[in-house]
PDB file of N, CA and C in Angstrom:
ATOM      1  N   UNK A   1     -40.006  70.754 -80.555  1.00  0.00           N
ATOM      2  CA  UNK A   1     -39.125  69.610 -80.659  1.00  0.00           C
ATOM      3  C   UNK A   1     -38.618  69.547 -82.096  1.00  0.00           C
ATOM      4  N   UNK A   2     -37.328  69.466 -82.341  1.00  0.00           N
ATOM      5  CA  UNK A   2     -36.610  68.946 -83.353  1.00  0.00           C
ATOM      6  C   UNK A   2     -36.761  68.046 -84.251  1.00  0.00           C
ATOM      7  N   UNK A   3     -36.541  67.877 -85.434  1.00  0.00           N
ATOM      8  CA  UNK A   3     -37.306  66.494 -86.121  1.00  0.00           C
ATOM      9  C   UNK A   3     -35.847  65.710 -85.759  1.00  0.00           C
ATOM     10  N   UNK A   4     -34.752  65.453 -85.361  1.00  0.00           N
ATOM     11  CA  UNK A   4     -33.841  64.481 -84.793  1.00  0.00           C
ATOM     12  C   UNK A   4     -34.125  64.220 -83.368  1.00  0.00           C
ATOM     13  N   UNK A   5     -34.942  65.188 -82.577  1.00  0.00           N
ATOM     14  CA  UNK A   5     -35.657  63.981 -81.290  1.00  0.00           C
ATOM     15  C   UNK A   5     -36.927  64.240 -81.496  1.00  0.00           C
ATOM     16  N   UNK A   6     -37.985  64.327 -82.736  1.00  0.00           N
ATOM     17  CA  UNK A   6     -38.668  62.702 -83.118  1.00  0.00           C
ATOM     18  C   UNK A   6     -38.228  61.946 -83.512  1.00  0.00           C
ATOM     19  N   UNK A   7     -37.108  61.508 -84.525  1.00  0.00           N
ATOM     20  CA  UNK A   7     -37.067  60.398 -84.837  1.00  0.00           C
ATOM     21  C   UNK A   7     -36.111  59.699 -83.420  1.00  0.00           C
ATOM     22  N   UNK A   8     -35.590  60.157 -82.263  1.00  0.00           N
ATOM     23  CA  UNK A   8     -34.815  59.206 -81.301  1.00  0.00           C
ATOM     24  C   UNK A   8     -35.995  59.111 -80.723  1.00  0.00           C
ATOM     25  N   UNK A   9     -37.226  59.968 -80.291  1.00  0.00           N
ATOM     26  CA  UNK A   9     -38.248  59.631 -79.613  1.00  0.00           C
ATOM     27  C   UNK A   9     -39.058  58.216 -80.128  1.00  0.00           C
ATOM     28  N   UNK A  10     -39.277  58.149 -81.695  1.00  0.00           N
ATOM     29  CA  UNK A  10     -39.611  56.706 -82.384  1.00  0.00           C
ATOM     30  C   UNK A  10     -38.709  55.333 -82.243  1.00  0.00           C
ATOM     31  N   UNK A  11     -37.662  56.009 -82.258  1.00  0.00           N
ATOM     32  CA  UNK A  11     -36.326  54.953 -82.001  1.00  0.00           C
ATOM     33  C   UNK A  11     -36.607  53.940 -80.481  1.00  0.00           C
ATOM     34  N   UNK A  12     -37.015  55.148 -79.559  1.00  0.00           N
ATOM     35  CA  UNK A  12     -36.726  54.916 -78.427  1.00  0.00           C
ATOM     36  C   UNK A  12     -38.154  53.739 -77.956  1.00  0.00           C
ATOM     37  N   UNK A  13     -39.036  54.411 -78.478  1.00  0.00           N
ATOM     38  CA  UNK A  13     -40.383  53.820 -78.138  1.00  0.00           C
ATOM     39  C   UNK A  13     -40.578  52.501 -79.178  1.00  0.00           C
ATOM     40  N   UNK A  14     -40.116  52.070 -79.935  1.00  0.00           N
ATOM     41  CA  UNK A  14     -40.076  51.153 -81.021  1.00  0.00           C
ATOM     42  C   UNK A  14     -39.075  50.020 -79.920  1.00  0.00           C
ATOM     43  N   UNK A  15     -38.048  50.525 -79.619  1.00  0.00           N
ATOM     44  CA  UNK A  15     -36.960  49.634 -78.419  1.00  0.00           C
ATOM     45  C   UNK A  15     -37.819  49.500 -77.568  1.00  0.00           C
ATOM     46  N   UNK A  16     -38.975  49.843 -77.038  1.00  0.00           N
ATOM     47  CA  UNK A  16     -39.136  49.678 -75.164  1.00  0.00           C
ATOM     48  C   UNK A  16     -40.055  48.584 -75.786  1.00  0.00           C
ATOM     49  N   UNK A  17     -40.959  48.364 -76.985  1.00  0.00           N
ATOM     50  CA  UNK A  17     -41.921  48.005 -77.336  1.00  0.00           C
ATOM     51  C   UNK A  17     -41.446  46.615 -77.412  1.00  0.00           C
ATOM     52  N   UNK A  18     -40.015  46.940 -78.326  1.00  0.00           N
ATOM     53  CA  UNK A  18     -39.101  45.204 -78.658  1.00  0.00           C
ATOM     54  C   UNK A  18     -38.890  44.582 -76.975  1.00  0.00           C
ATOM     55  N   UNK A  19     -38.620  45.501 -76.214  1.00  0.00           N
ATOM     56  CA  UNK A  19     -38.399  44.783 -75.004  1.00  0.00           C
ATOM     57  C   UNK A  19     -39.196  44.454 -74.193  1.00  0.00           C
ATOM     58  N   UNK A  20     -40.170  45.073 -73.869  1.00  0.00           N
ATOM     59  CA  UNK A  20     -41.545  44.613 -73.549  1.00  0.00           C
ATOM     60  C   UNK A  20     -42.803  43.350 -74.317  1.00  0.00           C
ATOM     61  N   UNK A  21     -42.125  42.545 -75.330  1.00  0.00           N
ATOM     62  CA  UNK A  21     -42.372  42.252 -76.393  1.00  0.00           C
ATOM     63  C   UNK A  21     -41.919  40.863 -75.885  1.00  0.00           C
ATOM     64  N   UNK A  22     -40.466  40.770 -75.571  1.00  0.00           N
ATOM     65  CA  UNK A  22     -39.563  39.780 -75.144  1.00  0.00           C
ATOM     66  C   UNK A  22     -40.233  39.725 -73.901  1.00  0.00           C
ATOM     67  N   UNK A  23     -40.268  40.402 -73.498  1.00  0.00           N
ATOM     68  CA  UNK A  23     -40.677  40.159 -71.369  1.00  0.00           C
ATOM     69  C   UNK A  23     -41.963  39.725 -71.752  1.00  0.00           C
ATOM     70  N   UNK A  24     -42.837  39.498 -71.970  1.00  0.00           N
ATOM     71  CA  UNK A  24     -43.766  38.718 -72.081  1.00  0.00           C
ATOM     72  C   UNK A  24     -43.762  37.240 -72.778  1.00  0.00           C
ATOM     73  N   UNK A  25     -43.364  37.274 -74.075  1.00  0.00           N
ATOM     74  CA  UNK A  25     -43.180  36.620 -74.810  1.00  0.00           C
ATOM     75  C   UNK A  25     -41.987  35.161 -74.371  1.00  0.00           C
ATOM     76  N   UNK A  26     -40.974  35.570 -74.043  1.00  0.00           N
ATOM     77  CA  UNK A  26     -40.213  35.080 -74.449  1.00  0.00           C
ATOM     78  C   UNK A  26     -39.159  35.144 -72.733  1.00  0.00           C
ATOM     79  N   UNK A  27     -40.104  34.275 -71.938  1.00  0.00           N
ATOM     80  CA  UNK A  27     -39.360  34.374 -70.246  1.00  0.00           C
ATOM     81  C   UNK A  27     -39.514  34.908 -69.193  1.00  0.00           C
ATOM     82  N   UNK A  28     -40.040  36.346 -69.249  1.00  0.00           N
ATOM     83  CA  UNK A  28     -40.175  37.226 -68.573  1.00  0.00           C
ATOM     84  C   UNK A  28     -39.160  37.419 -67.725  1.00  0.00           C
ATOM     85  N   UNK A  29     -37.969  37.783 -68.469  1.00  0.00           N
ATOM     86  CA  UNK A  29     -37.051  38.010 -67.464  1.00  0.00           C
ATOM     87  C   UNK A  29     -36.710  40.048 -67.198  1.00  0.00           C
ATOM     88  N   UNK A  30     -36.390  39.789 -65.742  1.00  0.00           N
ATOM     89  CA  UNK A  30     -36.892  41.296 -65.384  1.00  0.00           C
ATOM     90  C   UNK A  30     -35.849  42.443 -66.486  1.00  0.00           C
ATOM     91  N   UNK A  31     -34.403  41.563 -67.284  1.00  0.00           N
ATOM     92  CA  UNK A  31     -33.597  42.452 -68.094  1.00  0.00           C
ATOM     93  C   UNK A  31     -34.352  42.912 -68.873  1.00  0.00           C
ATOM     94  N   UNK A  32     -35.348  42.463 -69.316  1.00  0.00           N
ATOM     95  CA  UNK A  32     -36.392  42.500 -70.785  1.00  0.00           C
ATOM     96  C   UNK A  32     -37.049  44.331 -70.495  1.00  0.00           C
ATOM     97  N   UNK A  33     -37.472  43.419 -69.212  1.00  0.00           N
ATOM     98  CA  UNK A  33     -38.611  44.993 -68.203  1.00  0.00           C
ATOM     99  C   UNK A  33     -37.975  46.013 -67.910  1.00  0.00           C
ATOM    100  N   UNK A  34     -36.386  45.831 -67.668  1.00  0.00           N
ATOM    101  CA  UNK A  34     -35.654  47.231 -67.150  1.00  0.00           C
ATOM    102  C   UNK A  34     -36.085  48.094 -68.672  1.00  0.00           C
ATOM    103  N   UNK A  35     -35.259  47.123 -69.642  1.00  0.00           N
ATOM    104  CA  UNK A  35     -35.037  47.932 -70.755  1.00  0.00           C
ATOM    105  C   UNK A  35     -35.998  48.383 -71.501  1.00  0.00           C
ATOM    106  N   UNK A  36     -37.109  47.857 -71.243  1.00  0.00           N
ATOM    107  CA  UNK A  36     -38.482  48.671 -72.101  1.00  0.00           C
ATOM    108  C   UNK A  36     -38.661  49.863 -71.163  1.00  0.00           C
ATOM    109  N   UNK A  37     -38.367  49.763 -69.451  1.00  0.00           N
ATOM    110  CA  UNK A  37     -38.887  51.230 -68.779  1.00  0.00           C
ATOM    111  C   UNK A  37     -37.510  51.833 -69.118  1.00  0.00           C
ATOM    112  N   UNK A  38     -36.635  51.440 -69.056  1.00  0.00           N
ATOM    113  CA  UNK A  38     -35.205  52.483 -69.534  1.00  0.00           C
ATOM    114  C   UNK A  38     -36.027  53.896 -71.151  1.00  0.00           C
ATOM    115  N   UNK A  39     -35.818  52.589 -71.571  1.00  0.00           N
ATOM    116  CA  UNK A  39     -36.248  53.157 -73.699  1.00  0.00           C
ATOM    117  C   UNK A  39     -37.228  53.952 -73.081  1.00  0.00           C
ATOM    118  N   UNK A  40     -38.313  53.520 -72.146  1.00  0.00           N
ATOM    119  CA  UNK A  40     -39.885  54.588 -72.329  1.00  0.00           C
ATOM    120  C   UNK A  40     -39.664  55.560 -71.479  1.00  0.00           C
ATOM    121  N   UNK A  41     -38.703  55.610 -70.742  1.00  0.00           N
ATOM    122  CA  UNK A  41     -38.153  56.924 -69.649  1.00  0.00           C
ATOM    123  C   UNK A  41     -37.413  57.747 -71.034  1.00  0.00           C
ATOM    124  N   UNK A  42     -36.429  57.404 -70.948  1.00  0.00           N
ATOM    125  CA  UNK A  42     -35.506  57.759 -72.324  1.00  0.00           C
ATOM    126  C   UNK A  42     -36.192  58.634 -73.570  1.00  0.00           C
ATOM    127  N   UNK A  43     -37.778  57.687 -73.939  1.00  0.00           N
ATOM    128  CA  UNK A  43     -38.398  58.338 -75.092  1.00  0.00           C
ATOM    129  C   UNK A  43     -39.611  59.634 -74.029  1.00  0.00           C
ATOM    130  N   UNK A  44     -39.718  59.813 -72.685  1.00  0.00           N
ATOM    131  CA  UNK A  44     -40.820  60.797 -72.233  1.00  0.00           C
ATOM    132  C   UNK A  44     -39.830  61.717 -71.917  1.00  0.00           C
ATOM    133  N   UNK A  45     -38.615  61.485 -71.532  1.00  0.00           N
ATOM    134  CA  UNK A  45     -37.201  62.504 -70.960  1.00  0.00           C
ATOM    135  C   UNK A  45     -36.764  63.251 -72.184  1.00  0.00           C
ATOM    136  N   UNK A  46     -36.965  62.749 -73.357  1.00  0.00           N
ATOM    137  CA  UNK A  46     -36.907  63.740 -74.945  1.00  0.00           C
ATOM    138  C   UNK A  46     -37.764  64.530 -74.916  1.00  0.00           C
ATOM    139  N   UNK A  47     -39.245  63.650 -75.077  1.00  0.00           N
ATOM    140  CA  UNK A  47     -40.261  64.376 -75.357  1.00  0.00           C
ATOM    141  C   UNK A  47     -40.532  65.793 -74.567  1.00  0.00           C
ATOM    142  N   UNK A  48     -40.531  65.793 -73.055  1.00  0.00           N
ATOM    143  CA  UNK A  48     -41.114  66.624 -72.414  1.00  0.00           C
ATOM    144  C   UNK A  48     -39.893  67.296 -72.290  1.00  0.00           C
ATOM    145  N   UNK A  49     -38.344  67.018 -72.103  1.00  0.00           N
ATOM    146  CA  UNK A  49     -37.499  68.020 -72.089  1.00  0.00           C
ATOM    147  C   UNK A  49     -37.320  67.849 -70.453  1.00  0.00           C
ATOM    148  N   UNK A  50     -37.105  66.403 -70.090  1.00  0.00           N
ATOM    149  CA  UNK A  50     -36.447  66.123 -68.619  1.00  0.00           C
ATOM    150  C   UNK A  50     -35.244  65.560 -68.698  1.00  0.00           C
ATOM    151  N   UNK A  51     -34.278  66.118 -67.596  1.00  0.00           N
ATOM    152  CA  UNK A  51     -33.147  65.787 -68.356  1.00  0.00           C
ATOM    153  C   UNK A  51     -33.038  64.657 -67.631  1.00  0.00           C
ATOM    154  N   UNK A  52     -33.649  64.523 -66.186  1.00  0.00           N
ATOM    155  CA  UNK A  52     -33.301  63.297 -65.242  1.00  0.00           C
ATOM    156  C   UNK A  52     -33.967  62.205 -66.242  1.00  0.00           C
ATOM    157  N   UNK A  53     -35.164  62.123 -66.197  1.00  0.00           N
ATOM    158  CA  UNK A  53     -35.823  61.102 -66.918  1.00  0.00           C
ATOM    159  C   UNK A  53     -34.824  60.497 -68.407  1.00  0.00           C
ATOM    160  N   UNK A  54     -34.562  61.102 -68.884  1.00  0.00           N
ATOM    161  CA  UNK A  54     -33.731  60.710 -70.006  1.00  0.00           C
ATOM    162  C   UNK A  54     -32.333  60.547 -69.122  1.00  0.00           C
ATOM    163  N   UNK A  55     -31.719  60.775 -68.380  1.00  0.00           N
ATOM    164  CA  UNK A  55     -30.590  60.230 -67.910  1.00  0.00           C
ATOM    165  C   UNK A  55     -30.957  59.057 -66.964  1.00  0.00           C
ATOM    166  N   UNK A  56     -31.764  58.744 -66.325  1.00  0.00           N
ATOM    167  CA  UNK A  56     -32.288  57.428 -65.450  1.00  0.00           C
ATOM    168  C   UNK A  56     -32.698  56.439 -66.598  1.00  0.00           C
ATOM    169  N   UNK A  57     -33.840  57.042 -67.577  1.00  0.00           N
ATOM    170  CA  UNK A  57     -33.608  55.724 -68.144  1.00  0.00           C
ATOM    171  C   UNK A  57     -32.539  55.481 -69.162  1.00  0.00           C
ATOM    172  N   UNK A  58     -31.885  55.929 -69.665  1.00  0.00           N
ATOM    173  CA  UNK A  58     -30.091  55.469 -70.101  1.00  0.00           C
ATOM    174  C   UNK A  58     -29.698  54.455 -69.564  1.00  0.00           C
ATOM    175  N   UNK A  59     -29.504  55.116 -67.944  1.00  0.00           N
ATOM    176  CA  UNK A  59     -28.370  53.950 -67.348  1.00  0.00           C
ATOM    177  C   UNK A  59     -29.857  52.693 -66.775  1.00  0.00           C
ATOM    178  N   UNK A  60     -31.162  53.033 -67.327  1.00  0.00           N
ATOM    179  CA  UNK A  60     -31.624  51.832 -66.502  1.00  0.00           C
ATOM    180  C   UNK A  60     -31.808  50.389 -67.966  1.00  0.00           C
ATOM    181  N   UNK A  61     -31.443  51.538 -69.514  1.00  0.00           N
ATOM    182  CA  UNK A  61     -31.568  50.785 -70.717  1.00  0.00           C
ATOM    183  C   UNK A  61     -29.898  50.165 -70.930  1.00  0.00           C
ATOM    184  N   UNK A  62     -29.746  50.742 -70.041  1.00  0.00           N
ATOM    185  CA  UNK A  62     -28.064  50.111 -70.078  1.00  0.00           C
ATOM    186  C   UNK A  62     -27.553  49.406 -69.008  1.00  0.00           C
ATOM    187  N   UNK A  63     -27.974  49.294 -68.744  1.00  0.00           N
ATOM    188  CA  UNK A  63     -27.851  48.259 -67.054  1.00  0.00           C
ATOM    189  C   UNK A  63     -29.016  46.804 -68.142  1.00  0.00           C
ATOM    190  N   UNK A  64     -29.910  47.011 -68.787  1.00  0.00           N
ATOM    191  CA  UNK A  64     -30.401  46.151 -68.755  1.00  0.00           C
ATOM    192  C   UNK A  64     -29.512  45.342 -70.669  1.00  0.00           C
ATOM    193  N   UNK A  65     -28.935  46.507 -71.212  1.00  0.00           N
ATOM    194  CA  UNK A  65     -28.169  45.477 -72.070  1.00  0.00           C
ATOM    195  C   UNK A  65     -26.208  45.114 -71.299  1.00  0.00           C
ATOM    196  N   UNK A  66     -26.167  45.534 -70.623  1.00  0.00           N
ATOM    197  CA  UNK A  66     -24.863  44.524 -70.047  1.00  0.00           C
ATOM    198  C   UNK A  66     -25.930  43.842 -69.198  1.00  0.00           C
ATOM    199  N   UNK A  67     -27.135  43.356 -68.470  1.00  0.00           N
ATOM    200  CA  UNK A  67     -27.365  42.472 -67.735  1.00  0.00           C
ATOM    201  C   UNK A  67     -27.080  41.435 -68.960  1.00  0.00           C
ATOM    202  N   UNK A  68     -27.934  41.383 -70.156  1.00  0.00           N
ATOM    203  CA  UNK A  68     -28.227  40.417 -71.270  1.00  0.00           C
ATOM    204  C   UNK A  68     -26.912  39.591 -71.835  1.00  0.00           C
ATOM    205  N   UNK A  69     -26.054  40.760 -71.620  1.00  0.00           N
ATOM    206  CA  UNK A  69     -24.632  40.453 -72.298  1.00  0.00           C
ATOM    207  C   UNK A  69     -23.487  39.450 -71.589  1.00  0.00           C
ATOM    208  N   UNK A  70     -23.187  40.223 -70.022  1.00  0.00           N
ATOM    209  CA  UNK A  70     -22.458  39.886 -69.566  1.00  0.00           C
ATOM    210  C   UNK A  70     -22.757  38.788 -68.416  1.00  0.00           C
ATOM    211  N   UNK A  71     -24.044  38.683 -67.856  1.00  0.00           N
ATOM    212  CA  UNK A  71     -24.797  37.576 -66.889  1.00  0.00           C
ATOM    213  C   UNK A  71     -24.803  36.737 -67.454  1.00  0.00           C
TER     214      UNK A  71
END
């Protein structure tokens, strides 16, 4: 692995943490939960070199910031 996907792999897992963080904290609303499993799909789909996993959680970390935005 590349040292530019460790640092998106830290990026990524630092985001699922902020959002999982909020979903407990602060409502538990399920946008909170998409986007921490989006970021932690996103950061294991780098790591291991899946391309689905990193493309599912994308659109599931992005589905959960237009839920936040536009709902």
């Amino acid at each position: 692995m590349s040292t530019t996907n460790k640092i998106f792999v830290v990026i990524a897992i630092l985001l699922a943490a902020v959002n999982l963080i909020d979903f407990v904290l602060y409502g538990q609303k399920i946008r909170n939960l998409a986007g921490a499993a989006g970021f932690a799909l996103m950061a294991f789909g780098t790591y291991k070199d899946l391309n689905w996993a990193s493309i599912f959680g994308a659109a599931l970390a992005l589905a959960a910031i237009v839920a936040k935005y536009v709902a």
